[in-house]
C-alpha atoms as a PDB file:
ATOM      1  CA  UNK A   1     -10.754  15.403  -0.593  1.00  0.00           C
ATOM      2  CA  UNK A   2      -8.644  12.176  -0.393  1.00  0.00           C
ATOM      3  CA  UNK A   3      -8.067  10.427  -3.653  1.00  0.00           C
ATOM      4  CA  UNK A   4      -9.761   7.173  -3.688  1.00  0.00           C
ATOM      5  CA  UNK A   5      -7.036   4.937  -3.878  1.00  0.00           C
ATOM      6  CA  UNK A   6      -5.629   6.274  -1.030  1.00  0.00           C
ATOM      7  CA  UNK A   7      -7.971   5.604   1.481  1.00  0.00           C
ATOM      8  CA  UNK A   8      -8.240   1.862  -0.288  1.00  0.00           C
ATOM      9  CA  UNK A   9      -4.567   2.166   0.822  1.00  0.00           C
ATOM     10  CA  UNK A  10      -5.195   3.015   4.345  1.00  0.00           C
ATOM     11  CA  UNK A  11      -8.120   1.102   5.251  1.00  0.00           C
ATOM     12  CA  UNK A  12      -8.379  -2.351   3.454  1.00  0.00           C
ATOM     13  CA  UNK A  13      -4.688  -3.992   3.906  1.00  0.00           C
ATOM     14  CA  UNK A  14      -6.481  -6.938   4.610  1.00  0.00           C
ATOM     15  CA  UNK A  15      -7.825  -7.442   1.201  1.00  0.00           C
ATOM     16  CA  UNK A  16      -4.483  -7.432  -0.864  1.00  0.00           C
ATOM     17  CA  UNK A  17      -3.704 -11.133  -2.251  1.00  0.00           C
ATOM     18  CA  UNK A  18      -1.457 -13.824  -0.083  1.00  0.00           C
ATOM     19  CA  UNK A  19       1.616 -14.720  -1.850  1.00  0.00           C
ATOM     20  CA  UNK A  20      -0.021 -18.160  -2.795  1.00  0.00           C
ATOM     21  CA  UNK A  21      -2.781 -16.591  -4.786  1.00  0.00           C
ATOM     22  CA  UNK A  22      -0.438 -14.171  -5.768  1.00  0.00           C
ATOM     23  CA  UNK A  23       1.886 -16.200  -7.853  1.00  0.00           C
ATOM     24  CA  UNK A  24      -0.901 -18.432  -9.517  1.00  0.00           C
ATOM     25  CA  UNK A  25      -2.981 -15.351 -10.525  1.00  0.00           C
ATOM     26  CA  UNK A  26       0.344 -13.895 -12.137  1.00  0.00           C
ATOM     27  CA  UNK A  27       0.946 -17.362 -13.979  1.00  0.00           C
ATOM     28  CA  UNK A  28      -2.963 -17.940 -14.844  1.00  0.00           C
ATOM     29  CA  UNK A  29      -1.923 -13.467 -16.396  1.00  0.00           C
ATOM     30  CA  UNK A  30       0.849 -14.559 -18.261  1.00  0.00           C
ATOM     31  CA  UNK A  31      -1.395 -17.759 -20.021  1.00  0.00           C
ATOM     32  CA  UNK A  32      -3.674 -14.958 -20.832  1.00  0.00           C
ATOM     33  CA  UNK A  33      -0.812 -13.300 -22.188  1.00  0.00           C
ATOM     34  CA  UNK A  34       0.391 -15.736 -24.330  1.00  0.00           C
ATOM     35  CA  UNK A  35      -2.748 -16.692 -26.038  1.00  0.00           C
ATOM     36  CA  UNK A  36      -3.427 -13.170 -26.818  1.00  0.00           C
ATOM     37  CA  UNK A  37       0.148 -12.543 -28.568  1.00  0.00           C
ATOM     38  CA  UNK A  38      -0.618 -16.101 -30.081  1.00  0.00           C
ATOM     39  CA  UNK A  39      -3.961 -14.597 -31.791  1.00  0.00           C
ATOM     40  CA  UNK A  40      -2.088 -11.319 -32.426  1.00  0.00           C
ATOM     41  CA  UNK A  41       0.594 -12.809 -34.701  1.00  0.00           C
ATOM     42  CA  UNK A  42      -1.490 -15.052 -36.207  1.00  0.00           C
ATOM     43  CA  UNK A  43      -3.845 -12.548 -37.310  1.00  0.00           C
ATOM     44  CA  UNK A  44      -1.679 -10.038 -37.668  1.00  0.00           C
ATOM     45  CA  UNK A  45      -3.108  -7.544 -35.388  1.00  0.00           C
ATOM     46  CA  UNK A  46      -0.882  -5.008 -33.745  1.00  0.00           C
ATOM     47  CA  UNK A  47      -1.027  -4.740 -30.119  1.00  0.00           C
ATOM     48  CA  UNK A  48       1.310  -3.552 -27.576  1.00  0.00           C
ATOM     49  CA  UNK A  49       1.860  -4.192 -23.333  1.00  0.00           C
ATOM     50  CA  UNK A  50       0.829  -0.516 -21.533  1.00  0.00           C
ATOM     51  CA  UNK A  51       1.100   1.095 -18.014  1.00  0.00           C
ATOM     52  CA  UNK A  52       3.030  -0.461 -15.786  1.00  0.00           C
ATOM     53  CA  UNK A  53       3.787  -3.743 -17.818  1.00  0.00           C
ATOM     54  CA  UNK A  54       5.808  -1.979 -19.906  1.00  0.00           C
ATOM     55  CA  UNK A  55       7.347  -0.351 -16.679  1.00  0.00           C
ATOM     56  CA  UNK A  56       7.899  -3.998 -15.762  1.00  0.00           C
ATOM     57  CA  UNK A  57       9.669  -5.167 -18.889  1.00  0.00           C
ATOM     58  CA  UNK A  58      11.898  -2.451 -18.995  1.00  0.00           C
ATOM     59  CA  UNK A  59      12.916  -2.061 -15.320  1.00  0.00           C
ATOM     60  CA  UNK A  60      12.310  -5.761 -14.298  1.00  0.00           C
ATOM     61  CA  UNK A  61      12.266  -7.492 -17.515  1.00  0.00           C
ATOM     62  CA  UNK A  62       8.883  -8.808 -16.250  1.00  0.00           C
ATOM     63  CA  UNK A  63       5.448  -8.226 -14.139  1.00  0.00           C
ATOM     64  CA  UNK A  64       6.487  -5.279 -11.680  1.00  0.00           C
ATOM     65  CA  UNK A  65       7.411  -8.093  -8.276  1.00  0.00           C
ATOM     66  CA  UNK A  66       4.283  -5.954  -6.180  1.00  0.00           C
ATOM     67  CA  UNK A  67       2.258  -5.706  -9.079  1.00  0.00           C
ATOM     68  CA  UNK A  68      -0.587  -8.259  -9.815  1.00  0.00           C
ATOM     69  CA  UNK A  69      -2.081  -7.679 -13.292  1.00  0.00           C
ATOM     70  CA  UNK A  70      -0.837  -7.318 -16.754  1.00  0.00           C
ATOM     71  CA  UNK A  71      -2.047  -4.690 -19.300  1.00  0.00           C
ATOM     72  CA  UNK A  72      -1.853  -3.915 -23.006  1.00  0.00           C
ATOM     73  CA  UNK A  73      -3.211  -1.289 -25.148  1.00  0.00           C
ATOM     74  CA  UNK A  74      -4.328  -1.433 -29.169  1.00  0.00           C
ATOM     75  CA  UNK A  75      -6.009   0.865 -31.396  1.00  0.00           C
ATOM     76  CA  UNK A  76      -9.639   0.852 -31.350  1.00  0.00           C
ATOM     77  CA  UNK A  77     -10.048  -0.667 -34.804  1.00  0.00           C
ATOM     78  CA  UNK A  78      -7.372  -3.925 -33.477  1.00  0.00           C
ATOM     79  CA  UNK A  79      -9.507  -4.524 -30.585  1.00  0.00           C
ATOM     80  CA  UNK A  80     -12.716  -5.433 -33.010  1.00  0.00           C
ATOM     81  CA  UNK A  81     -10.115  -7.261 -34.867  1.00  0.00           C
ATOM     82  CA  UNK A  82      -8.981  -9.819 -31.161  1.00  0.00           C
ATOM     83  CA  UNK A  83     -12.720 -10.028 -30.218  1.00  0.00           C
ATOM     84  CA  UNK A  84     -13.180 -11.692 -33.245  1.00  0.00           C
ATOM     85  CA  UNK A  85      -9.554 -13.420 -33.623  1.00  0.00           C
ATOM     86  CA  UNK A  86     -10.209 -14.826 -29.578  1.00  0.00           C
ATOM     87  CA  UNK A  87     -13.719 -16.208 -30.203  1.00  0.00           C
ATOM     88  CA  UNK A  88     -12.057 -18.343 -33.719  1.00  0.00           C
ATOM     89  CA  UNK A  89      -9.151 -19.682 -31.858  1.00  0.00           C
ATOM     90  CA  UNK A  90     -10.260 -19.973 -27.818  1.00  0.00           C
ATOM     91  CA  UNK A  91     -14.402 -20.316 -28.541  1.00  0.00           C
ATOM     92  CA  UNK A  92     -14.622 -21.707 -24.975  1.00  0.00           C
ATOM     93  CA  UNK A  93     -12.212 -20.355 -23.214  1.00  0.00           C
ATOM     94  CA  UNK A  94     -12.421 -16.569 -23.038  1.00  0.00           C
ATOM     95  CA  UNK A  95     -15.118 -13.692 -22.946  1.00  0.00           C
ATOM     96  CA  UNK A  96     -14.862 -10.085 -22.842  1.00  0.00           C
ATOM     97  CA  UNK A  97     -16.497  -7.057 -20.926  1.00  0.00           C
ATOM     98  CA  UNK A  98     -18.329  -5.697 -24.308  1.00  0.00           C
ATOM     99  CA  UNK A  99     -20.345  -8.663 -24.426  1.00  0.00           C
ATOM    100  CA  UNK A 100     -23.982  -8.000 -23.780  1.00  0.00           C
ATOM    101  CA  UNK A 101     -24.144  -9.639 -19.969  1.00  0.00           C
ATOM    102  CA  UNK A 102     -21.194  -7.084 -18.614  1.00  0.00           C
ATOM    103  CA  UNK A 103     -23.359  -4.143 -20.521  1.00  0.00           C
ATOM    104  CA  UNK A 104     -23.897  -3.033 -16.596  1.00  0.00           C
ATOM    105  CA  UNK A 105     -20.215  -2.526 -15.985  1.00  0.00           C
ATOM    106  CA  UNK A 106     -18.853   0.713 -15.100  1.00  0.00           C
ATOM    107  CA  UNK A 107     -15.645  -0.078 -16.393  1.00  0.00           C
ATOM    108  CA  UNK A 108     -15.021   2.156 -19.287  1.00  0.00           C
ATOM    109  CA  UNK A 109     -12.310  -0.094 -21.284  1.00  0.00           C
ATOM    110  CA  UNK A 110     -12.161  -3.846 -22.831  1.00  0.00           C
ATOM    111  CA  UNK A 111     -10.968  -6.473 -20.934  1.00  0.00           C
ATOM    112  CA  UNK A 112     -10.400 -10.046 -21.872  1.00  0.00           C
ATOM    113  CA  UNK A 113     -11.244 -12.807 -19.168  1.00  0.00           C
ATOM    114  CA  UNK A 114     -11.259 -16.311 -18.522  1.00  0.00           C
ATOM    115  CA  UNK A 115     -14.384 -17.815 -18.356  1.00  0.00           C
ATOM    116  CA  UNK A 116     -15.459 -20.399 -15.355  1.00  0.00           C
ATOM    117  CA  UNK A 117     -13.079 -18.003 -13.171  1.00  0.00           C
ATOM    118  CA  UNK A 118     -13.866 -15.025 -10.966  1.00  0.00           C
ATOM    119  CA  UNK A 119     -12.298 -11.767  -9.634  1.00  0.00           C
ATOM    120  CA  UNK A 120     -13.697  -9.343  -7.416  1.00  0.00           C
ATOM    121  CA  UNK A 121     -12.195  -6.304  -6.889  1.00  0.00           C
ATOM    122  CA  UNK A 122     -12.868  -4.434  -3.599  1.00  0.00           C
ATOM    123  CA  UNK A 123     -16.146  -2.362  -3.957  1.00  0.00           C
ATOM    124  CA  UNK A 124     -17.378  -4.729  -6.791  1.00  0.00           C
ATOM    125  CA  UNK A 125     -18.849  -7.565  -4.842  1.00  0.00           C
ATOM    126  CA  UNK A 126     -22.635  -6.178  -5.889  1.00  0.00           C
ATOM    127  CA  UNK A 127     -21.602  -6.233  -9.278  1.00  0.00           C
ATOM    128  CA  UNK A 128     -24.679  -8.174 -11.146  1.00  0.00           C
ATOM    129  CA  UNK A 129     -21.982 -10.040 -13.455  1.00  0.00           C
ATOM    130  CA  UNK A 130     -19.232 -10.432 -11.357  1.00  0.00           C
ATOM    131  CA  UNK A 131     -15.432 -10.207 -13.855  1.00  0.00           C
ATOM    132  CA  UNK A 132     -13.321 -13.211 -14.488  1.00  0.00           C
ATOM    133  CA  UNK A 133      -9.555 -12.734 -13.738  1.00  0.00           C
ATOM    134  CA  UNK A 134      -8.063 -11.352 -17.155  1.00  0.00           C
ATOM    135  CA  UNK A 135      -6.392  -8.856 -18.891  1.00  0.00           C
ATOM    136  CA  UNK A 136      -7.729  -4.916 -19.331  1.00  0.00           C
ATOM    137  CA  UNK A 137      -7.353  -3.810 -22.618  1.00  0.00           C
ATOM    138  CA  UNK A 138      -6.841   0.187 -23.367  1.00  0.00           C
ATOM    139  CA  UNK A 139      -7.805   1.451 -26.365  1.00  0.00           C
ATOM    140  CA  UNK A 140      -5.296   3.934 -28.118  1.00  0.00           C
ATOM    141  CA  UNK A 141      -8.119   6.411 -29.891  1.00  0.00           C
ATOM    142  CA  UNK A 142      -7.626   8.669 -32.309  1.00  0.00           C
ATOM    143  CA  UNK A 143      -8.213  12.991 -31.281  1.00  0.00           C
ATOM    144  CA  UNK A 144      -9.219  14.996 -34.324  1.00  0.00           C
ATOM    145  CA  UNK A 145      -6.159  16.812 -35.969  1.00  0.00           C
ATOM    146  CA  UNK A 146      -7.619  20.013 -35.305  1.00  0.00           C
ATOM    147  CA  UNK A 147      -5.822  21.767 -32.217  1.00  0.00           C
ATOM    148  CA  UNK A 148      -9.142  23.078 -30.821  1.00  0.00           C
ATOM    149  CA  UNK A 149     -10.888  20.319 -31.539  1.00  0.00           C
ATOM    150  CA  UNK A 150      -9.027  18.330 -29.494  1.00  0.00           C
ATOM    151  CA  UNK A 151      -9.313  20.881 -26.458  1.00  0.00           C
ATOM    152  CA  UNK A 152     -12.910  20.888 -27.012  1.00  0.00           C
ATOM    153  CA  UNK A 153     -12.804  16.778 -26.875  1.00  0.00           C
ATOM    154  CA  UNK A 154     -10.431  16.695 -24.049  1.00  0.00           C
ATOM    155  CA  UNK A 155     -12.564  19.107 -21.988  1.00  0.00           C
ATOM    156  CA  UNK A 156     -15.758  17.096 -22.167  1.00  0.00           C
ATOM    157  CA  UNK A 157     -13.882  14.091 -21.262  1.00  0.00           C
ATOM    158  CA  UNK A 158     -12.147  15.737 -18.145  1.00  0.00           C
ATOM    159  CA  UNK A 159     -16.198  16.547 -17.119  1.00  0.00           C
ATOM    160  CA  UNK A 160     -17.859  13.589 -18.090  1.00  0.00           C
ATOM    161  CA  UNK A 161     -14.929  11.094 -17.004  1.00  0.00           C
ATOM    162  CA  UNK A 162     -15.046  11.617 -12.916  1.00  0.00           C
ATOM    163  CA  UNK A 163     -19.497  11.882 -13.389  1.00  0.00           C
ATOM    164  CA  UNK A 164     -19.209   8.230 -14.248  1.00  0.00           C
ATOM    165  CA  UNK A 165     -16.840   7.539 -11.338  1.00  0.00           C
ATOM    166  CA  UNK A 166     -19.180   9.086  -8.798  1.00  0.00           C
ATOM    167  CA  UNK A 167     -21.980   7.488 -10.088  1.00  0.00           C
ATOM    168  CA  UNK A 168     -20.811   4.380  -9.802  1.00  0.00           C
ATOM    169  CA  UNK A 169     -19.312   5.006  -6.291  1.00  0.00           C
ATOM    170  CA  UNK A 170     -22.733   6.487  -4.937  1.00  0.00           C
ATOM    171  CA  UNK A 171     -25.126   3.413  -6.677  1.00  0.00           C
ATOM    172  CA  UNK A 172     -22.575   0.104  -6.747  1.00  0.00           C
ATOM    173  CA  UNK A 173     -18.754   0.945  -4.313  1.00  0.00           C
ATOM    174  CA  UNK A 174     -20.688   2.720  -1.452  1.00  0.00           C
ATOM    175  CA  UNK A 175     -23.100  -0.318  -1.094  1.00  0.00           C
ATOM    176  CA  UNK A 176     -20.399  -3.162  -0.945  1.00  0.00           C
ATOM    177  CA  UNK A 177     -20.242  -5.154   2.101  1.00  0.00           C
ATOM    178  CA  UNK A 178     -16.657  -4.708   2.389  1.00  0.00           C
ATOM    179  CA  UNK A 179     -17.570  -0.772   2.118  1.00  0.00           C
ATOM    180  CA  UNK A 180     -19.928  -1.030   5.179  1.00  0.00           C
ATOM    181  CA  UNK A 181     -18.375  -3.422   7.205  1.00  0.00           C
ATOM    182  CA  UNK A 182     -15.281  -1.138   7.484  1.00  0.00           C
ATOM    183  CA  UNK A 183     -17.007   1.839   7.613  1.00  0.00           C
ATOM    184  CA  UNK A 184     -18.368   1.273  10.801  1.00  0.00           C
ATOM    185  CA  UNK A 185     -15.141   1.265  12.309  1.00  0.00           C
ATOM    186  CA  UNK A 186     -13.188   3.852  10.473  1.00  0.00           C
ATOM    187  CA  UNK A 187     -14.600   7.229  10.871  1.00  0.00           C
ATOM    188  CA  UNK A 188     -12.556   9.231   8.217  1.00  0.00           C
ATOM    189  CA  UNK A 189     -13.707   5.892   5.373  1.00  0.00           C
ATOM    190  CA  UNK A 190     -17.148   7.029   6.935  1.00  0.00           C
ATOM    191  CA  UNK A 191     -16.496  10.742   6.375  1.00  0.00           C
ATOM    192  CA  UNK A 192     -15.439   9.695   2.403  1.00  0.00           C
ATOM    193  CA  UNK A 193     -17.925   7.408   1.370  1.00  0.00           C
ATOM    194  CA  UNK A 194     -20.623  10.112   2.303  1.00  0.00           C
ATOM    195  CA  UNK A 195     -18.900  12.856   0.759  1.00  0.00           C
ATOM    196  CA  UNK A 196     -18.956  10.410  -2.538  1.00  0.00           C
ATOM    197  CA  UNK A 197     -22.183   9.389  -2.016  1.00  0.00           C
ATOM    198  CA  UNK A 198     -23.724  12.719  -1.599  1.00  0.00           C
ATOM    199  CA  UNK A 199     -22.007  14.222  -4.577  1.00  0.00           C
ATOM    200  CA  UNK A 200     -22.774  11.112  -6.731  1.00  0.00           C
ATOM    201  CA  UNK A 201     -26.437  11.835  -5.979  1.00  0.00           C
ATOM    202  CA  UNK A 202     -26.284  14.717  -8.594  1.00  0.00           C
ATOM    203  CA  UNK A 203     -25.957  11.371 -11.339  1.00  0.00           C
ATOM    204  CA  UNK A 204     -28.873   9.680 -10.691  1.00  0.00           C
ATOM    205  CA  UNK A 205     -30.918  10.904 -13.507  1.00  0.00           C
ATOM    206  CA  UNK A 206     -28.861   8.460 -15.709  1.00  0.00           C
ATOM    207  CA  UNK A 207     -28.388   4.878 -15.558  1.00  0.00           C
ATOM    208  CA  UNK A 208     -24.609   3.454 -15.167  1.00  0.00           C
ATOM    209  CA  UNK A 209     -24.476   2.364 -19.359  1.00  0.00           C
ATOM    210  CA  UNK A 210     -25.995   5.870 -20.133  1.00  0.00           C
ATOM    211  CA  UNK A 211     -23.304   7.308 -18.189  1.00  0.00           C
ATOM    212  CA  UNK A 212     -20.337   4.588 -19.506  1.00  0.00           C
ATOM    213  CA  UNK A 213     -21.831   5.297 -23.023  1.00  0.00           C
ATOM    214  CA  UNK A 214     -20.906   9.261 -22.832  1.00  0.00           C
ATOM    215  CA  UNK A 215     -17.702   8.464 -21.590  1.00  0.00           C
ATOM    216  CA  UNK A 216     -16.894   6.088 -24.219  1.00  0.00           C
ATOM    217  CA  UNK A 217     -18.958   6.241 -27.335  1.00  0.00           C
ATOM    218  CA  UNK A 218     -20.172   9.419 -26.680  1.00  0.00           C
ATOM    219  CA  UNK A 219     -16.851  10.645 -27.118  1.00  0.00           C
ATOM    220  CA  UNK A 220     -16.663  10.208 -30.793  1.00  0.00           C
ATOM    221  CA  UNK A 221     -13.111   9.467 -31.685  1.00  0.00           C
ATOM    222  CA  UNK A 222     -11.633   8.615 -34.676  1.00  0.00           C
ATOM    223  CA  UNK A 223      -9.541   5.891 -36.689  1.00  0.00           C
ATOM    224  CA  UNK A 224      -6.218   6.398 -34.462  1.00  0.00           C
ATOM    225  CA  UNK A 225      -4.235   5.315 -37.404  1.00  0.00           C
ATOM    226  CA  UNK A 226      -5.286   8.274 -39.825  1.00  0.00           C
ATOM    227  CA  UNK A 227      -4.928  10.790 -36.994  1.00  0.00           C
ATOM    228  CA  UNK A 228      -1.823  12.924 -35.892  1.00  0.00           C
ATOM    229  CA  UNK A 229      -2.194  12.437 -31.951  1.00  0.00           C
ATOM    230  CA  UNK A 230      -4.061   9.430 -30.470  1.00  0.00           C
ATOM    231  CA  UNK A 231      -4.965   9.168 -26.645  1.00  0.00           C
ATOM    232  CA  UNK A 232      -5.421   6.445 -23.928  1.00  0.00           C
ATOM    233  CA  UNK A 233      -7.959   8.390 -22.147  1.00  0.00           C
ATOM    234  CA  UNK A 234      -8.973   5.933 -19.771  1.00  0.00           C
ATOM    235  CA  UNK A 235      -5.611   5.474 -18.751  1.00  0.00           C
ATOM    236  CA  UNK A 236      -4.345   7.208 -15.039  1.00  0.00           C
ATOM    237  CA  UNK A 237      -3.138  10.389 -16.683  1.00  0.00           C
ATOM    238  CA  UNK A 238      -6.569  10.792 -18.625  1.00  0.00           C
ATOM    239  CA  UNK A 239      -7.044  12.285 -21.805  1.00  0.00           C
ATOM    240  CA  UNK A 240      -4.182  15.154 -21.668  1.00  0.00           C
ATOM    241  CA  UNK A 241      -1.670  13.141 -19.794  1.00  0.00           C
ATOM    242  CA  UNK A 242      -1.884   9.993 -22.330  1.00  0.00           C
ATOM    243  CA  UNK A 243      -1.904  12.182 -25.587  1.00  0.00           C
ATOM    244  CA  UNK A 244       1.099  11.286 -28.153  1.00  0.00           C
ATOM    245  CA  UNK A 245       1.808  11.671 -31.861  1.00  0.00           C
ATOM    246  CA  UNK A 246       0.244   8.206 -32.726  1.00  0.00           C
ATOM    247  CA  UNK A 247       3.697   7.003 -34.575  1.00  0.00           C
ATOM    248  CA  UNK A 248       4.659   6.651 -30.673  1.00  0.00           C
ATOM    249  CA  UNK A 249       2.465   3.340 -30.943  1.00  0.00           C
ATOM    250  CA  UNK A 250       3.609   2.215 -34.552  1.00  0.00           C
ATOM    251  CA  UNK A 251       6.791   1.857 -33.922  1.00  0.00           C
ATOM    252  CA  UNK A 252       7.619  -1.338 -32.126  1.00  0.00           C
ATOM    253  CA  UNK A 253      10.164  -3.547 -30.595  1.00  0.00           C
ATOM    254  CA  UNK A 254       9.782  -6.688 -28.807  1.00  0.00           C
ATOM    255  CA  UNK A 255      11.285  -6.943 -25.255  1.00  0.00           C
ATOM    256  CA  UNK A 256      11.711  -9.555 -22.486  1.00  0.00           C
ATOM    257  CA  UNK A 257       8.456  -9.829 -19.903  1.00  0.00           C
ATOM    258  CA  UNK A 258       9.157 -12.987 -17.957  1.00  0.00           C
ATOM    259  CA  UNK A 259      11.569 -14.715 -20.368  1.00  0.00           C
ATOM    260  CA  UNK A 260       9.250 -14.733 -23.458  1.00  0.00           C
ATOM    261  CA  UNK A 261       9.425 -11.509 -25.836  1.00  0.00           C
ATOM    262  CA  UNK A 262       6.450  -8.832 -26.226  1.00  0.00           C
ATOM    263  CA  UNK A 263       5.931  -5.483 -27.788  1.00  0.00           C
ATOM    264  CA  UNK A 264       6.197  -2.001 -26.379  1.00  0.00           C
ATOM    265  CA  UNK A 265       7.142   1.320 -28.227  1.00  0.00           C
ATOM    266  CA  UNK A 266      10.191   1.789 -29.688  1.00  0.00           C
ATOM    267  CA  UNK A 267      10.587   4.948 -28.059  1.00  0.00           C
ATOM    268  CA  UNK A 268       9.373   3.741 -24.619  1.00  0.00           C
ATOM    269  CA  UNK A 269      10.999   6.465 -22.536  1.00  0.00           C
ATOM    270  CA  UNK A 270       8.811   9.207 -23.933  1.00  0.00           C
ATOM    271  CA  UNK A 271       6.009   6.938 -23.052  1.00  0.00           C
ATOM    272  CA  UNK A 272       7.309   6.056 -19.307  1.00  0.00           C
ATOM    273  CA  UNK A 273       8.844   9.690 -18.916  1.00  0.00           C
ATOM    274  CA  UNK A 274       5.085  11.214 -19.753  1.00  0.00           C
ATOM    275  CA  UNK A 275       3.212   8.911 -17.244  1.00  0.00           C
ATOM    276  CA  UNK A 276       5.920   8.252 -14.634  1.00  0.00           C
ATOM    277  CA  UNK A 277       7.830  11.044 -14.315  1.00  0.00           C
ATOM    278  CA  UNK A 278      12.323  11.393 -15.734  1.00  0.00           C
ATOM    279  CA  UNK A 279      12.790   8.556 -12.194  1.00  0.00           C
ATOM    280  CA  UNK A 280      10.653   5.998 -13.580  1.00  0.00           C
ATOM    281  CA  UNK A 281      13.888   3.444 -13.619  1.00  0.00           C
ATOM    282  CA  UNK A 282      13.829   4.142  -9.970  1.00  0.00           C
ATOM    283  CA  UNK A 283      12.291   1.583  -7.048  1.00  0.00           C
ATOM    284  CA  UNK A 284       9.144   3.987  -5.464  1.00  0.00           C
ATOM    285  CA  UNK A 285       9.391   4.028  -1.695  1.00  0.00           C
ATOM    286  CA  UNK A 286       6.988   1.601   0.017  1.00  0.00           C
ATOM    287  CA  UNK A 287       4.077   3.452   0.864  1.00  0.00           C
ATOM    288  CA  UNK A 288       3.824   4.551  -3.059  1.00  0.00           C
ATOM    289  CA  UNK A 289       3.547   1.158  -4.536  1.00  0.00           C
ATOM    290  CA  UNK A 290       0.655   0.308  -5.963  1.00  0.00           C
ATOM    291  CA  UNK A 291      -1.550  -2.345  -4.567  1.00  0.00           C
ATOM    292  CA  UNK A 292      -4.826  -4.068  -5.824  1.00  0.00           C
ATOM    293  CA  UNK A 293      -7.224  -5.167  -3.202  1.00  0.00           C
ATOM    294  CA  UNK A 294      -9.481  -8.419  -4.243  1.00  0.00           C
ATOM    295  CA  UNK A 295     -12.785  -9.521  -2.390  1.00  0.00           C
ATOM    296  CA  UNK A 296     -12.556 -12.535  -4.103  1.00  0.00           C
ATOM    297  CA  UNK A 297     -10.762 -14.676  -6.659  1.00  0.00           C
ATOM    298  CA  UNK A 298     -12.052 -18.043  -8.054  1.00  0.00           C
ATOM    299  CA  UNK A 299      -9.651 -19.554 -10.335  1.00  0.00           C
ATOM    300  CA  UNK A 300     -12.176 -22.114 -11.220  1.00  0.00           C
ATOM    301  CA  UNK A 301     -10.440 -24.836 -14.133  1.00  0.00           C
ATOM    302  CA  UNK A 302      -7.331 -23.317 -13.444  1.00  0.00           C
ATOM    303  CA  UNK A 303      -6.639 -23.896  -9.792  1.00  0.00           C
ATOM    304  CA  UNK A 304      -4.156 -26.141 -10.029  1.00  0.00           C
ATOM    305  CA  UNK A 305      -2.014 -24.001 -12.928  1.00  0.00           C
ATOM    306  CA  UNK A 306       0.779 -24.180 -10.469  1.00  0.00           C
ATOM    307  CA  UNK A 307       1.143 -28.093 -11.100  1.00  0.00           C
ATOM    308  CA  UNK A 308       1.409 -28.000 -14.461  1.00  0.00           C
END
């Protein structure tokens, strides 16, 4: 079965963003950006930029030029610590997904949005609280020290993890208009979403938060900074593929991202080499960069951020 992403790929060029809306949502990203790093050394909470932003600042010294989004990562404990920090400093200006009106959300991670703006991603247009544009925050969670304890962990993650997917695809993705409009016209997209939807069927028994809570909080972990290995499980390489001794995210350095300086790991090329691959310095051919596909983006306040 075709990986979800690429049939997005194949079938729904017409949803990436125009170069217009491309630019401003990048410059409304790196506000985001700066706030957050504002908070963070104000309030001395550690954070540090993850995925393919720190791709960007090391190979590009900025956001990757076909990219659209910026991401950072933070223990567990630090995220409590911005919710808190964000609401003191920007009380009007920003709200994240663990506030009780996203509880809904399939999205297994934090994320930090704008408020008065919106951002649909393709397949969440039937989302009951639609996302703001902002920035998705990974947590960096701590695996118990235990060797077989953190097989155990790892292998209820690698079930439960894709459960939540398909549930979501089968009761929210596979009833988007985008979904069905397209559908009707492209018989393998046809073919997908009812393979999806019928396996998806075996979830129903559970609502979507039941579901997000045993992929999140059901999973138990512990204070990443007292543990040997840590894990950004909801990252792309899951549980396994993001595991590192967690002194990989204490040590820091600050780097350029689009001429102002943020943090990523000291030793960033055990980071990039374990989610990347030993080429990571080296431009992907077209057809393997990564695209995001958006049913709708309201930049509300901020729609004339190019002006200023």
């Amino acid at each position: 079965m075709k990986k979800f992403k690429d049939i997005i790929n194949e079938s729904f060029n017409e949803f990436a963003l125009d170069s217009i809306i491309e630019i401003k949502l990048k410059k409304v990203l790196l506000m985001i950006l700066a706030d957050i790093d504002y908070v963070c050394r104000k309030e001395n909470i550690s954070y540090l930029l993850c995925a393919g932003s720190v791709l960007g600042a090391v190979r590009h010294k900025g956001i990757i030029p076909w990219d659209d989004d910026i991401d950072i990562m933070m223990f567990d404990s630090e995220i409590c610590k911005l919710r808190e920090a964000i609401n003191i400093h920007f009380p009007s200006k920003y709200c994240f997904l663990s506030d009780k009106k996203f509880r809904n959300d399939p999205l297994k991670f934090e994320k930090i949005m704008l408020l008065d703006t919106k951002y649909v991603e393709l397949g969440c247009d039937n989302l009951k609280q639609p996302r703001g544009i902002g920035i998705d925050i990974f947590p960096v969670l701590g695996l118990p020290n235990n060797r077989f304890h953190r097989w155990i962990k790892g292998k209820y993650f690698t079930l439960i993890s894709p459960l939540v997917s398909l549930h979501f695809f089968a009761f929210s993705i596979s009833r988007s208009n985008a979904f069905k409009i397209k559908s009707k016209e492209d018989r393998n997209l046809r073919k997908f979403i009812f393979q999806r939807k019928l396996l998806g069927l075996f979830t129903f028994f559970l609502p979507t938060r039941v579901w997000k809570w045993l992929a999140t909080k059901g999973m138990f972990f512990q204070d990443s900074v007292l543990c040997q290995f840590s894990s950004i499980p909801y990252g792309s390489k899951r549980y396994f593929g993001e595991m590192h001794e967690t002194r990989l995210w204490q040590d820091i350095k600050y780097i350029e991202f689009e001429g102002e300086k943020y943090p990523i790991p000291v030793n960033y090329h055990e980071y990039l080499n374990g989610k990347y691959g030993p080429d990571y310095m080296k431009i992907p051919d077209e057809h393997k960069k990564q695209k995001h596909f958006v049913s709708e983006v309201d930049f509300g306040p901020y729609n004339n951020i190019l002006n200023e």
